[in-house]
N, C-alpha and C. Protein backbone atom coordinates (compact mmCIF):
# COMPACT_ATOMS: atom_id res chain seq x y z
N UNK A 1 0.81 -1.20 0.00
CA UNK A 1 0.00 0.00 0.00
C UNK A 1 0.86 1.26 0.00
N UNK A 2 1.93 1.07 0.73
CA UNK A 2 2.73 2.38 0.84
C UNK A 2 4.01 1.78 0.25
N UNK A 3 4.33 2.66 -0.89
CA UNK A 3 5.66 2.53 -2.03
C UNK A 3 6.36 3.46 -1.25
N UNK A 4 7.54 3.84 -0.52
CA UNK A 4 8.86 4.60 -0.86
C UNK A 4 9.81 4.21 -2.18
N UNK A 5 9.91 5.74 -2.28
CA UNK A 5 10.44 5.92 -3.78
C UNK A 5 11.67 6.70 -3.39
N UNK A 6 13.03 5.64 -3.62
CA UNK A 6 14.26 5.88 -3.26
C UNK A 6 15.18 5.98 -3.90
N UNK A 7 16.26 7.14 -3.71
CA UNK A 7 17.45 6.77 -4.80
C UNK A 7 18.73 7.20 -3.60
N UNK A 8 19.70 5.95 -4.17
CA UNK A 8 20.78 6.45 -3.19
C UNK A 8 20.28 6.36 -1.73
N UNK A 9 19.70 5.51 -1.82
CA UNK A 9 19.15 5.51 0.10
C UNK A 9 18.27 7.30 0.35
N UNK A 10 18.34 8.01 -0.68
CA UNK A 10 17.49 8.81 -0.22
C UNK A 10 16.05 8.70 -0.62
N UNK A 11 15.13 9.21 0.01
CA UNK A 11 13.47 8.88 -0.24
C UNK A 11 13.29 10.07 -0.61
N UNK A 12 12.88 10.12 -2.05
CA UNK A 12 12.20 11.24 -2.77
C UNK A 12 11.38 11.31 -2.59
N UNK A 13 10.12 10.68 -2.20
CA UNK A 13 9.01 10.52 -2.39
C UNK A 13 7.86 9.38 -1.85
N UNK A 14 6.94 9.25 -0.98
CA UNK A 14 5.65 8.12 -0.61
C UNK A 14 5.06 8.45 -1.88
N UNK A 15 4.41 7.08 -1.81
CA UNK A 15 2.99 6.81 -3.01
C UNK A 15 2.25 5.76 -2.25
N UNK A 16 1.29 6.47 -1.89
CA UNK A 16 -0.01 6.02 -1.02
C UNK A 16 -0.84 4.92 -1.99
N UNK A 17 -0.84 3.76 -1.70
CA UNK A 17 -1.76 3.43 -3.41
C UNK A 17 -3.10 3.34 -2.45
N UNK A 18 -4.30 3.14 -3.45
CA UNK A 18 -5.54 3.42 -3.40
C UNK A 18 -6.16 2.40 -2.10
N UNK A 19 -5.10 1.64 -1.74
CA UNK A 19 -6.26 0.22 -0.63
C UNK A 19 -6.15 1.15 0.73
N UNK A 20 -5.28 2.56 0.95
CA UNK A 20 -5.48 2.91 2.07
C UNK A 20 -6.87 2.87 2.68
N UNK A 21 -8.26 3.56 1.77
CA UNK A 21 -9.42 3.64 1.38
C UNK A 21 -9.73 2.47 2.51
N UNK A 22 -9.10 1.51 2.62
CA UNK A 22 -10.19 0.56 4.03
C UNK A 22 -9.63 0.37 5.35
N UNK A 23 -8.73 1.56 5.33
CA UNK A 23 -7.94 1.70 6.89
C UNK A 23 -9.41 1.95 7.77
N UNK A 24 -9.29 1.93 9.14
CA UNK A 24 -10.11 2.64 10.17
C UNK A 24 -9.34 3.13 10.89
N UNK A 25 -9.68 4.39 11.68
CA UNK A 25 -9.18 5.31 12.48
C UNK A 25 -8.79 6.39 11.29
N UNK A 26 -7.09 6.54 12.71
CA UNK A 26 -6.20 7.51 11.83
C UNK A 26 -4.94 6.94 11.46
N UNK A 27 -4.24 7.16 10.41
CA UNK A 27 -3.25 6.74 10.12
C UNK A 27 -2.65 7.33 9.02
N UNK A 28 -1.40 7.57 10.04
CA UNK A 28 -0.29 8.55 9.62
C UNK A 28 0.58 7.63 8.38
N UNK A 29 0.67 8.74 7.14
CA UNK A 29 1.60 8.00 5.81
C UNK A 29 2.93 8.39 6.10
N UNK A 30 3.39 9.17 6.95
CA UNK A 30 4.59 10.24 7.05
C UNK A 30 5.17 9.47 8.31
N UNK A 31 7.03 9.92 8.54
CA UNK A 31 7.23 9.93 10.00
C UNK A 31 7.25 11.25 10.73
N UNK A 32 7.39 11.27 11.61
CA UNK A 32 7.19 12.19 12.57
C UNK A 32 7.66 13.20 12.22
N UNK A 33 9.36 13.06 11.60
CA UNK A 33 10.11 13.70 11.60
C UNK A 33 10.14 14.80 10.02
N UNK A 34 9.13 13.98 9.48
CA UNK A 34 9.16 15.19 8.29
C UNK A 34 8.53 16.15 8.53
N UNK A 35 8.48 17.02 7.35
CA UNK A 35 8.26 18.38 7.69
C UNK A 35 6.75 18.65 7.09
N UNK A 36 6.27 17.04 6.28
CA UNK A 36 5.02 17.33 5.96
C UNK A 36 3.96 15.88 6.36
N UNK A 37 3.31 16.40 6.94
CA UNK A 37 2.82 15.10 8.09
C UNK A 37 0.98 14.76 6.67
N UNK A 38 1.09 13.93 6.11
CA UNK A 38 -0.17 13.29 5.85
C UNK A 38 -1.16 11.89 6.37
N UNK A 39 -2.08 12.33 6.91
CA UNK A 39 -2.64 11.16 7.34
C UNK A 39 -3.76 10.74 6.27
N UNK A 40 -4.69 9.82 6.62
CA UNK A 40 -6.12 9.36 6.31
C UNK A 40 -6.86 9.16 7.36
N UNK A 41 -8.01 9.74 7.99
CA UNK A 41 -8.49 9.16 8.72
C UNK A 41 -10.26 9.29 8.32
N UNK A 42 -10.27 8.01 9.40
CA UNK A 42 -12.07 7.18 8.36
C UNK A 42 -12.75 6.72 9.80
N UNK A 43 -13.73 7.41 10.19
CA UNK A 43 -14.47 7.33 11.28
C UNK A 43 -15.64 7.03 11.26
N UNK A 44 -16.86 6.40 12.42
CA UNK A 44 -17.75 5.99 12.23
C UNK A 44 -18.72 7.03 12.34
N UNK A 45 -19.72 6.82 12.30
CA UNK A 45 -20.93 7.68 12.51
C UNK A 45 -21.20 7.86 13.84
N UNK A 46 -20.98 9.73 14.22
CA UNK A 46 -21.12 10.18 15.70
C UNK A 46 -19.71 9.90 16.29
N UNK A 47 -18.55 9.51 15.36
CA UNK A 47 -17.14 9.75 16.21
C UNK A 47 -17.44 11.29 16.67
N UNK A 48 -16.83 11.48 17.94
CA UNK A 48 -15.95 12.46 18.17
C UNK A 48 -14.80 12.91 18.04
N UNK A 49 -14.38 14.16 17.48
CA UNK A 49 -12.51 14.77 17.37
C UNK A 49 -13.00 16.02 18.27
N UNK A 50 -12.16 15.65 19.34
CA UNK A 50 -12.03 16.98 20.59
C UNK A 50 -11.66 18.09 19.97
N UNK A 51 -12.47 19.18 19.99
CA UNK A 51 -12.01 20.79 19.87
C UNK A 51 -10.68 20.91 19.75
N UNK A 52 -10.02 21.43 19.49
CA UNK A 52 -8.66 21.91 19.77
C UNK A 52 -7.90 23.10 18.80
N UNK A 53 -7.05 22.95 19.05
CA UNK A 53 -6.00 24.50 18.06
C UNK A 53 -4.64 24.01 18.28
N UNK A 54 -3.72 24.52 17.39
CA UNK A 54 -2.95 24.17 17.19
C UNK A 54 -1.74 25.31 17.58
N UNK A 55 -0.87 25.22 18.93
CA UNK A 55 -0.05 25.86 19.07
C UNK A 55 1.11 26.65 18.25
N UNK A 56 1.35 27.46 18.57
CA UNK A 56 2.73 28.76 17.75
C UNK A 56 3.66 28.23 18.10
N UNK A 57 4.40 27.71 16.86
CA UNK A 57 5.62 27.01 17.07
C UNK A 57 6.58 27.40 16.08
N UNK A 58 7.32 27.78 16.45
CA UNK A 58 8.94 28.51 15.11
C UNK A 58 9.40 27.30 14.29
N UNK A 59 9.48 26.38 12.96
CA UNK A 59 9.87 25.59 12.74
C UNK A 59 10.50 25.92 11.50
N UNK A 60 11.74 25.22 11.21
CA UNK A 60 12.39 25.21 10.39
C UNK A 60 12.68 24.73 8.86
N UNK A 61 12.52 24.76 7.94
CA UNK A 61 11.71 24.42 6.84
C UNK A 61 13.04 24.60 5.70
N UNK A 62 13.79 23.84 4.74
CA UNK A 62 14.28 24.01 4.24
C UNK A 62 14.21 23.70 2.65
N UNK A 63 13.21 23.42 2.50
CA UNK A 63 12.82 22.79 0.98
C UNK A 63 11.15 22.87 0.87
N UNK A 64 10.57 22.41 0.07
CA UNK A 64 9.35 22.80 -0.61
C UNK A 64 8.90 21.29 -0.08
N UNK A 65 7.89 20.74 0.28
CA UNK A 65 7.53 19.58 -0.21
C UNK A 65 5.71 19.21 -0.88
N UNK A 66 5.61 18.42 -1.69
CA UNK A 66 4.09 18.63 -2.06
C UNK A 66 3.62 17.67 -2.63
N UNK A 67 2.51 17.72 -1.93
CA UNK A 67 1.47 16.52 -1.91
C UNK A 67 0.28 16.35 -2.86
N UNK A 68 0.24 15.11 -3.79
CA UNK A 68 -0.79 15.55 -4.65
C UNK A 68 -1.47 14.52 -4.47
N UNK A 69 -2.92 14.64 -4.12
CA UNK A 69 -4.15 13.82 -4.37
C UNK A 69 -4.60 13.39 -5.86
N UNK A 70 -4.70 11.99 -6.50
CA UNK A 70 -5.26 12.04 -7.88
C UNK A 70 -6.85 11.59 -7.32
N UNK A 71 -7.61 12.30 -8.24
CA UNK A 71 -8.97 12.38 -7.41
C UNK A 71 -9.61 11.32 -8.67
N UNK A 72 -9.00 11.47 -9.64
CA UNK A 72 -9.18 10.51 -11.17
C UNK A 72 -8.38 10.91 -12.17
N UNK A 73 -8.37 9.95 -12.73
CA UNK A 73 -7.28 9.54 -13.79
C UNK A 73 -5.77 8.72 -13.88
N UNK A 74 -4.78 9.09 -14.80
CA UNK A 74 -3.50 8.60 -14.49
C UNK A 74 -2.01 9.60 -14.85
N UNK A 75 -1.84 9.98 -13.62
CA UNK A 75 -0.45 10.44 -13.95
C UNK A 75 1.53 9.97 -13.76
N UNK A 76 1.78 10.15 -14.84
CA UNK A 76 2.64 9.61 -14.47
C UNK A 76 3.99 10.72 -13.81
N UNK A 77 4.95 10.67 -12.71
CA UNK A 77 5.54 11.16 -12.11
C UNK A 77 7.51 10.67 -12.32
N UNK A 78 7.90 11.69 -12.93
CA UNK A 78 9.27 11.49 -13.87
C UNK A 78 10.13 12.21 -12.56
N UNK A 79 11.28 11.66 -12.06
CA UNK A 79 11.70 12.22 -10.85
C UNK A 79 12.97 12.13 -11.54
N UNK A 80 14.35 13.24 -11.10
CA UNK A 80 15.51 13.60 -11.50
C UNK A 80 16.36 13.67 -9.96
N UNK A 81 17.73 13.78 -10.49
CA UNK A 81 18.39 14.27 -9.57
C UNK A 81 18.58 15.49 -9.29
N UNK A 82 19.60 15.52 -8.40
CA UNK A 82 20.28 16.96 -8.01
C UNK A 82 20.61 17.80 -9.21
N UNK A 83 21.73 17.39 -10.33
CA UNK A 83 22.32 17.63 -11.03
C UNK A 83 20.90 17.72 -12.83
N UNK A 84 19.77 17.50 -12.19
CA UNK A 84 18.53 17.44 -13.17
C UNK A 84 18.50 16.49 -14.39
N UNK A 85 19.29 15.18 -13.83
CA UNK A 85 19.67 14.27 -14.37
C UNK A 85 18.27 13.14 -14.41
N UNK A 86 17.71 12.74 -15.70
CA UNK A 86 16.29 11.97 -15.25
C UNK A 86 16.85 10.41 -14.59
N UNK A 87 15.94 10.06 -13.41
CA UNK A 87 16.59 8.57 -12.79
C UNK A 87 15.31 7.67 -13.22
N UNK A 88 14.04 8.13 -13.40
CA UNK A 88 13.06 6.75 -13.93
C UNK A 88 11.59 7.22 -13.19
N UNK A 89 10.58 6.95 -13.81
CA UNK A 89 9.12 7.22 -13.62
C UNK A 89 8.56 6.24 -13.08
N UNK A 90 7.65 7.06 -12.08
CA UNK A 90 6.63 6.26 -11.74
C UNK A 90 5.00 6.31 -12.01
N UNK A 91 3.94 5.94 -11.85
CA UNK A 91 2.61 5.95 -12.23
C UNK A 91 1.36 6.35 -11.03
N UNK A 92 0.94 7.27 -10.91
CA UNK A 92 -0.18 7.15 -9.44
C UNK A 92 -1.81 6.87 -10.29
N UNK A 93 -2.37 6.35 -9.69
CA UNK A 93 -3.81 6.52 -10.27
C UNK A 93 -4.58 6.79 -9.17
N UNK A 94 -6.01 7.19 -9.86
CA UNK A 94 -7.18 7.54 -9.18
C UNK A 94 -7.31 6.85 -7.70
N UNK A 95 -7.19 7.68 -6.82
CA UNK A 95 -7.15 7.96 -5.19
C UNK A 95 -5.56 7.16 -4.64
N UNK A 96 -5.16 7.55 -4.99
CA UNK A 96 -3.51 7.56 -4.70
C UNK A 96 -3.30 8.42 -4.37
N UNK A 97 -2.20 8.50 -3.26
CA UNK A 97 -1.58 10.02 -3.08
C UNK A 97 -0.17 9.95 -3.14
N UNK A 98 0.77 10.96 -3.78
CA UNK A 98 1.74 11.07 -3.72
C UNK A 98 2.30 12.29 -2.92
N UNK A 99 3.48 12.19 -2.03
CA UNK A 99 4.20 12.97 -1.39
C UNK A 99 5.65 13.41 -1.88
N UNK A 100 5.83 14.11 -2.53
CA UNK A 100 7.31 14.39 -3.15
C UNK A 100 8.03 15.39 -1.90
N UNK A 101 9.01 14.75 -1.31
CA UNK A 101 9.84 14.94 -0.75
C UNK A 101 11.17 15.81 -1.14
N UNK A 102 11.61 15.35 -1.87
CA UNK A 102 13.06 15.63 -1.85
C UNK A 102 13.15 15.59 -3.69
N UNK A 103 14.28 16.04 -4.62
CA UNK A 103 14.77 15.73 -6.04
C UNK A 103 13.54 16.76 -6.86
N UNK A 104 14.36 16.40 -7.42
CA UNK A 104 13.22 17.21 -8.87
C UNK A 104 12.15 16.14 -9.33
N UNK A 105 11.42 16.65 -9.54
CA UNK A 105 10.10 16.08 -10.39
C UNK A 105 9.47 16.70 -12.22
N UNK A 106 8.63 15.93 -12.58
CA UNK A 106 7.96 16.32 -13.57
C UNK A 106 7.00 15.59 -13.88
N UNK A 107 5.76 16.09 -14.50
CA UNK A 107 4.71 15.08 -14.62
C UNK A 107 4.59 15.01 -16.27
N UNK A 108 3.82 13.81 -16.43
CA UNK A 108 2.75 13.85 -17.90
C UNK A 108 1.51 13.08 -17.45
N UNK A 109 0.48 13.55 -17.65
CA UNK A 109 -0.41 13.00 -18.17
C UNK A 109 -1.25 12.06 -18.72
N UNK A 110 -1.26 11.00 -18.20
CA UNK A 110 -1.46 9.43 -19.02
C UNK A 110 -2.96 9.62 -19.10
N UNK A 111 -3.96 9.70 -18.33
CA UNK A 111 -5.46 9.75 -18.72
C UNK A 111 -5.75 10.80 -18.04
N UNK A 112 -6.48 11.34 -18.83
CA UNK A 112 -7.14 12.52 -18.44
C UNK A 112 -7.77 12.71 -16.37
N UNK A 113 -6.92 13.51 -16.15
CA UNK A 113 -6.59 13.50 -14.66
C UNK A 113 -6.86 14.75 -13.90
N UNK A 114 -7.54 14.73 -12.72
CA UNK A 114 -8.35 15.79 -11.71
C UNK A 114 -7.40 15.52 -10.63
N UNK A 115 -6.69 16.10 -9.78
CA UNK A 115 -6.17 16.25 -8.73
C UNK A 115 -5.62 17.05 -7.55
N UNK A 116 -5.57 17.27 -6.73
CA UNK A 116 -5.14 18.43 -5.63
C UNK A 116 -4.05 18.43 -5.31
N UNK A 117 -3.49 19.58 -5.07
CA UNK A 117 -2.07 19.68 -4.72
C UNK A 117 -1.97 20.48 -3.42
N UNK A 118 -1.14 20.26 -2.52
CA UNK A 118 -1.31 20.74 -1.42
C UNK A 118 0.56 21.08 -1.09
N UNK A 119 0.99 21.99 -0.57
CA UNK A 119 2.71 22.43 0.04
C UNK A 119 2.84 23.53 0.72
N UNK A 120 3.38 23.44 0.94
CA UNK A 120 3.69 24.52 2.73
C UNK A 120 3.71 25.95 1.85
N UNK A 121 3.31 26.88 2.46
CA UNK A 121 3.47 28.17 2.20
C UNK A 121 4.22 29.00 3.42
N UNK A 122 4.27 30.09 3.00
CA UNK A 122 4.23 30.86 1.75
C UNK A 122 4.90 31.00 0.86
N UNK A 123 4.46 30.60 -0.62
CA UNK A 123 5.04 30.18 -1.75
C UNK A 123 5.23 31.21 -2.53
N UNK A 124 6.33 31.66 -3.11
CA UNK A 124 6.81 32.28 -3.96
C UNK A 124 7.42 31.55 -5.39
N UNK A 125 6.71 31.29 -6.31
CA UNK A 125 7.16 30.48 -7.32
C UNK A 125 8.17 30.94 -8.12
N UNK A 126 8.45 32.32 -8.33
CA UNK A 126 10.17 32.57 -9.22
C UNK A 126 11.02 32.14 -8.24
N UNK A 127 11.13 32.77 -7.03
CA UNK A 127 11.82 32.18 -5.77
C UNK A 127 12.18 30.59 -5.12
N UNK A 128 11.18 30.27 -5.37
CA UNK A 128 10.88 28.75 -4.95
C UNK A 128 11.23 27.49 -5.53
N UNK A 129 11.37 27.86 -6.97
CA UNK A 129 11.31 26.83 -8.58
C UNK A 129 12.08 27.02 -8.81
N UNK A 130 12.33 26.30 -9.57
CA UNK A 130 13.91 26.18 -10.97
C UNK A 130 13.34 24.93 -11.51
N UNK A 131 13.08 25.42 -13.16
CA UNK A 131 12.41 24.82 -14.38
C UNK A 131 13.81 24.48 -15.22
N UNK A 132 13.72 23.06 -15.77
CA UNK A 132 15.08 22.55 -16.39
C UNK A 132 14.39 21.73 -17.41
């Protein structure tokens, strides 16, 4: 269900595949220690989630990371190195989620595809990007 997508012992990237869909509760795709925490969680009818807020905390952030929901279709996900060197593609389909971590990326398009993208702000895209 959960692909890490590795090069060099480093993890570019989770790919959530679609059987998460019959977890119960909550359950975390991420470790603790990243900087972008995704869960799933699937509750019964009349759960309770206690009120709460989320404390002011200074944290340190050194890269972009971003999460894309495929809501339908098929995309495929072309990942590079440092040096923007291509290392090999992978495929997500409809209710998959992917987490790109770390390396360069690029997508195409395999079937006509609806999806959400979600990454830490505040985003400045001339600032933020570098297109190769």
């Amino acid at each position: 269900m959960i692909e890490y997508i590795t090069h060099k012992k480093e993890t570019l990237a989770i790919i959530v595949r679609s059987g998460y869909l019959k977890k119960k509760g909550i359950n975390f795709f991420t470790e603790k220690k990243l900087t972008q925490q995704v869960a799933f969680m699937h509750h019964p009818k009349n759960h309770i989630i206690k009120p709460h807020f989320h404390k002011n905390s200074i944290r340190k952030i050194n890269s972009t990371t971003e999460v894309l929901i495929i809501l339908n279709g098929v995309l495929r996900i072309n990942f590079y190195n440092k040096k923007k060197s291509y290392l090999f593609g992978k495929t997500a389909k409809t209710k998959d989620i992917v987490i790109l971590l770390t390396g360069g990326h690029g997508f195409k398009v395999v079937k006509n595809c609806k999806l959400i993208e979600v990454k830490q702000g505040p985003y400045n895209e001339s600032k933020d990007k570098i297109r190769f």
